[in-house]
Protein backbone atom coordinates (compact mmCIF):
# COMPACT_ATOMS: atom_id res chain seq x y z
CA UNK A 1 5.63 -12.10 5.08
CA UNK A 2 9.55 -11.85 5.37
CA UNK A 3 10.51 -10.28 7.71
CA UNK A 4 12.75 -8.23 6.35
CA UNK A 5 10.53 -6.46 3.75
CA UNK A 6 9.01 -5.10 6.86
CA UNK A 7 11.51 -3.49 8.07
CA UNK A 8 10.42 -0.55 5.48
CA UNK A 9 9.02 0.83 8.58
CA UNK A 10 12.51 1.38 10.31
CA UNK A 11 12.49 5.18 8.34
CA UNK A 12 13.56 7.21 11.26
CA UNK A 13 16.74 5.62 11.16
CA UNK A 14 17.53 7.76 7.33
CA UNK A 15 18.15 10.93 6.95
CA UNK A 16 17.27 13.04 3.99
CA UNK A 17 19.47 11.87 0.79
CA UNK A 18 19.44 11.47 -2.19
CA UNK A 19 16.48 9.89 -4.21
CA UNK A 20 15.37 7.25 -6.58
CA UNK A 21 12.27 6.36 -8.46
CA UNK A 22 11.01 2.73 -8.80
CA UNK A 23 8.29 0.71 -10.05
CA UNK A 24 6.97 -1.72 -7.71
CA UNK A 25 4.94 -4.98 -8.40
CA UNK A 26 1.45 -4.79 -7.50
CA UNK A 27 1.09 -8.68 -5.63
CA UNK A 28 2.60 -9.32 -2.30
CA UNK A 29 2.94 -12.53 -0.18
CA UNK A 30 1.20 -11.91 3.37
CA UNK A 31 2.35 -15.64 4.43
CA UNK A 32 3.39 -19.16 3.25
CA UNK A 33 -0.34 -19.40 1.26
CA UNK A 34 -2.12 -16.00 1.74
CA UNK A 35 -0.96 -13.35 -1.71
CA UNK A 36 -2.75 -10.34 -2.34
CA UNK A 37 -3.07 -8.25 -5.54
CA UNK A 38 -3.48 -4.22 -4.65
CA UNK A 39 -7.03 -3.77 -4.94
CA UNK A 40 -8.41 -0.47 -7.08
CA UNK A 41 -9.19 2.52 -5.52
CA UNK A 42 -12.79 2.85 -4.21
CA UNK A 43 -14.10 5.32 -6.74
CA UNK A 44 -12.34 3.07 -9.72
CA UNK A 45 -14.28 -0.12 -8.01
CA UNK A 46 -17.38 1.47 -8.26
CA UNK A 47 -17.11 2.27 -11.56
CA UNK A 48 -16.38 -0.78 -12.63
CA UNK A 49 -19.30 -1.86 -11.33
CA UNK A 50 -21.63 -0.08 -13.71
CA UNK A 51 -22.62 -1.18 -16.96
CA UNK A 52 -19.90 0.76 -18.74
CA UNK A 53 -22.39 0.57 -21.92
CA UNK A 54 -24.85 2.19 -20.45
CA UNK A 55 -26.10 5.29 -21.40
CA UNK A 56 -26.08 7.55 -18.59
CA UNK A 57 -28.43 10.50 -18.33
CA UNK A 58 -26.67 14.10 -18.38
CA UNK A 59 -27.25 16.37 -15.51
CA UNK A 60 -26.68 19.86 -14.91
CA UNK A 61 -23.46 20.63 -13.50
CA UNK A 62 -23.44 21.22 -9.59
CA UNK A 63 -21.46 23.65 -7.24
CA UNK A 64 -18.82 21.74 -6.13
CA UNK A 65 -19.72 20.02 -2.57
CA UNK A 66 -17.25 18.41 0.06
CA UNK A 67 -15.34 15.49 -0.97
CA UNK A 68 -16.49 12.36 -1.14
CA UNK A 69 -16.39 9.84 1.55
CA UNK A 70 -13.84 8.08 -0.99
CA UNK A 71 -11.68 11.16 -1.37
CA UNK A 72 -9.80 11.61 1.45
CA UNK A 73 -6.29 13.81 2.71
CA UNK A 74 -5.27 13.05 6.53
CA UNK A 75 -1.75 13.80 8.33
CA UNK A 76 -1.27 10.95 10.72
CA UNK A 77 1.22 9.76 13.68
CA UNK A 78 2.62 6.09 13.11
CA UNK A 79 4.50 4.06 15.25
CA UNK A 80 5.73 0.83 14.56
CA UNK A 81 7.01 -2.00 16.54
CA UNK A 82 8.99 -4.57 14.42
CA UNK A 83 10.50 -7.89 16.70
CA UNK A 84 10.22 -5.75 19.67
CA UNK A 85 12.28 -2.21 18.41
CA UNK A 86 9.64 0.64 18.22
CA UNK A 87 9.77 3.35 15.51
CA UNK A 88 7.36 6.76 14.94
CA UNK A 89 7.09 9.11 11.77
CA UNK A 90 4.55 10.91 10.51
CA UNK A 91 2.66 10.30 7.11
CA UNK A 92 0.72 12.48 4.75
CA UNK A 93 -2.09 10.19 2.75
CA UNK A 94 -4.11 11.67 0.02
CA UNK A 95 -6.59 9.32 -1.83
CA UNK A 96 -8.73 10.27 -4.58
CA UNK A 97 -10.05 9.13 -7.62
CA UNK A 98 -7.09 9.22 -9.54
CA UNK A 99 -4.39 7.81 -7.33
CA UNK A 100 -3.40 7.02 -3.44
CA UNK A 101 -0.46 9.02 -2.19
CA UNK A 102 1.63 8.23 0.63
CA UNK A 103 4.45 10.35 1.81
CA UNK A 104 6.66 9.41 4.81
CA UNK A 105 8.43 12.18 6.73
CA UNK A 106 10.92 11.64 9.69
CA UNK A 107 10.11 13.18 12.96
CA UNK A 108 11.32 16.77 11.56
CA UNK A 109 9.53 16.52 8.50
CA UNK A 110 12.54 15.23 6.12
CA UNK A 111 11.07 13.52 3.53
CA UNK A 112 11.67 9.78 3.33
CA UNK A 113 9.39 8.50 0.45
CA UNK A 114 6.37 9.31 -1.74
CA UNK A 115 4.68 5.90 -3.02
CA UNK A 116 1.97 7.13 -5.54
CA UNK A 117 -0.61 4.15 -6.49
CA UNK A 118 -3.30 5.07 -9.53
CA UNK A 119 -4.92 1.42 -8.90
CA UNK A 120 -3.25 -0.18 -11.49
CA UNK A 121 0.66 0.97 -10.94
CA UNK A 122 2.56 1.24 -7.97
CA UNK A 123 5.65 3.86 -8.28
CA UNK A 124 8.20 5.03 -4.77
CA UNK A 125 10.17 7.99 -4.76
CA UNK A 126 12.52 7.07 -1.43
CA UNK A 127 15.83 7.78 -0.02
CA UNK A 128 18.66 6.31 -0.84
CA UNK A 129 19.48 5.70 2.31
CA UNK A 130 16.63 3.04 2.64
CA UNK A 131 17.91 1.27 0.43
CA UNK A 132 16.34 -2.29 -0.87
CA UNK A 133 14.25 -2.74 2.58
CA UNK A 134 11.58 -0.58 1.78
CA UNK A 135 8.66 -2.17 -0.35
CA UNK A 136 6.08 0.06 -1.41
CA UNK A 137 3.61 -2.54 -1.89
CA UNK A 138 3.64 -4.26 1.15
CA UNK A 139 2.91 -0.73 2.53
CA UNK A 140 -0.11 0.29 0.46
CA UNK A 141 -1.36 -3.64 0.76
CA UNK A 142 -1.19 -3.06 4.81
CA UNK A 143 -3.22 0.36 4.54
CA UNK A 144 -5.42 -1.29 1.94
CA UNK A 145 -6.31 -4.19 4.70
CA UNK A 146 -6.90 -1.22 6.52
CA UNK A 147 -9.28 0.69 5.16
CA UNK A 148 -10.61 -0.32 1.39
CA UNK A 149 -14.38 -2.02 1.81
CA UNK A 150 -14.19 -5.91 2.88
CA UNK A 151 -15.22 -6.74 -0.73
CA UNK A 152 -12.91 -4.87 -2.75
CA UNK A 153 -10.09 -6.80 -0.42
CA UNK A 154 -11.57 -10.15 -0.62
CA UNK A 155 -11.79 -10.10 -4.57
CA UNK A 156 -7.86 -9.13 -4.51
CA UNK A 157 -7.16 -12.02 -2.17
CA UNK A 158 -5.90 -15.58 -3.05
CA UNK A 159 -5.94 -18.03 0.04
CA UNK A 160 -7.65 -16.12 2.81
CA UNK A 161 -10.28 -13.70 3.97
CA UNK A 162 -11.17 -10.67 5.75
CA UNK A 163 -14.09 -10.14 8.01
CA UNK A 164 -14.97 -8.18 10.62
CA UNK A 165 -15.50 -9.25 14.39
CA UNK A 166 -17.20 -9.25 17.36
CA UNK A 167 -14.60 -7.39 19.80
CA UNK A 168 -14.73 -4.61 22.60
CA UNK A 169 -13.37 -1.86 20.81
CA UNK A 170 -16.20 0.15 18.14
CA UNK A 171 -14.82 -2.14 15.42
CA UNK A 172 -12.49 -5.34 14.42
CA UNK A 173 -11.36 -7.00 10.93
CA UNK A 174 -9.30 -9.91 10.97
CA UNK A 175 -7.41 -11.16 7.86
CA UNK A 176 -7.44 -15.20 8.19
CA UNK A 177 -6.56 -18.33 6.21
CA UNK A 178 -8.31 -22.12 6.43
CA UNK A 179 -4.49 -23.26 7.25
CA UNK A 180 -3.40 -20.89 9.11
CA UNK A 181 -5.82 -19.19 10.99
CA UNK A 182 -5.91 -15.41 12.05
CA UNK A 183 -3.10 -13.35 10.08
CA UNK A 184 -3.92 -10.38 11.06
CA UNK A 185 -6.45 -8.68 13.41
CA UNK A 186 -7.03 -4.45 12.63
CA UNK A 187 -8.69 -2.93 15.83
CA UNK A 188 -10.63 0.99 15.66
CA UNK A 189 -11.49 3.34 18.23
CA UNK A 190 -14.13 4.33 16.14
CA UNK A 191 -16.57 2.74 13.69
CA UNK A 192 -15.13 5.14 10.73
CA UNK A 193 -11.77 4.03 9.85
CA UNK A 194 -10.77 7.66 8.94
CA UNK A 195 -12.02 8.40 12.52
CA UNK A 196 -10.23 5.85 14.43
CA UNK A 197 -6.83 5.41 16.06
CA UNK A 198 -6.10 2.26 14.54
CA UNK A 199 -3.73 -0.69 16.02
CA UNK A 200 -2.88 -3.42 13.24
CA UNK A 201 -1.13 -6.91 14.69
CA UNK A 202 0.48 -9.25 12.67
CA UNK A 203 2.32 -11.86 14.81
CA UNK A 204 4.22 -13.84 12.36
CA UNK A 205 5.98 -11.08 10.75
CA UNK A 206 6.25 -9.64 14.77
CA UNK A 207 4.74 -6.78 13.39
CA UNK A 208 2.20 -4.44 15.48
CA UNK A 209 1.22 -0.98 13.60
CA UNK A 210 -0.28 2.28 14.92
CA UNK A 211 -1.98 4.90 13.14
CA UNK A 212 -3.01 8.18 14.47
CA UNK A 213 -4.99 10.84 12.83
CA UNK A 214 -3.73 14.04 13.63
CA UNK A 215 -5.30 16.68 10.81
């Protein structure tokens, strides 16, 4: 991955401004022969894989219950370390089963960008004052590597493959290529992704994320 579409991350150096709306492509390059293609969400996925023919039987309607383990709405700390210069903001992410939001907020909670993904388009509201550094979709493809289900990442990939490892901490997934080896390895502190404080290295783009849940 260029390097400089990573520097999307550097956020806390904007201040609120003014705003724009763009639509972003949905395939990224994630190194010389690794692409990836934004996945659907998880609730789209496993629709798709019913027989959409099918009759289905009707049920009564039921009291509404907790969300499901798809649906999800978490505040969380991030800090970034690009080529050695380390960064924090915070991040509201909603995902449900119509879209994945993601809205990035300087330390003081300015708003910095909204990048809304319904799992087929890819759309950022951002700053101005980001200007052409910040790429949505290399930012929903990194939280995607994150936490969508191994499959769901490996059908979107052309070139390489994700797995999870053997490692010390609760759990590990590695992204890796036949050429190149180990792209990226994603380390939890817990074996629920939406649990953990997560650490995300990528060495060739110097790269080392760090997500926090905080609510």
């Amino acid at each position: 991955m260029n390097r400089r579409l990573l520097l999307t991350f550097l956020v806390l150096l904007a201040t609120t401004g003014c705003s724009q709306l763009l639509l972003r492509q949905t395939c990224v390059g994630l190194s010389r022969n690794v692409n990836y293609c934004l996945a659907p969400l998880p609730i789209q996925a496993k629709e798709l894989r019913e027989t959409p023919d099918a009759p289905k039987p009707q049920r009564a309607s039921k009291a509404p219950t907790k969300p499901t383990p798809e649906s999800r709405s978490q505040t969380q700390k991030v800090s970034i370390e690009i080529d050695g210069k380390r960064h924090e903001l915070l991040s509201e992410l909603e995902l449900s089963e119509q879209q994945l939001s993601v809205v990035g907020l300087a330390p003081l909670g300015q708003p910095l960008f909204d990048v809304r993904f319904d799992g087929n388009s890819l759309a950022s509201e951002q700053s101005l004052l980001l200007g052409d550094n910040f790429r949505a979709e290399y930012l929903v493809a990194l939280l995607q590597l994150i936490y969508w289900p191994e499959g769901q990442i490996n059908a979107a990939l052309a070139g390489g493959q994700v797995q999870e490892q053997a490692c010390e901490q609760p759990r590990c997934r590695s992204l890796s290529s036949k050429d190149e080896g180990e792209l990226v390895h994603i380390s939890y502190s817990h074996p629920d992704p939406w649990l953990a404080r997560i650490t995300l290295n990528f060495p060739a783009a110097k790269l080392t994320l760090k997500i926090t849940p905080l609510a």
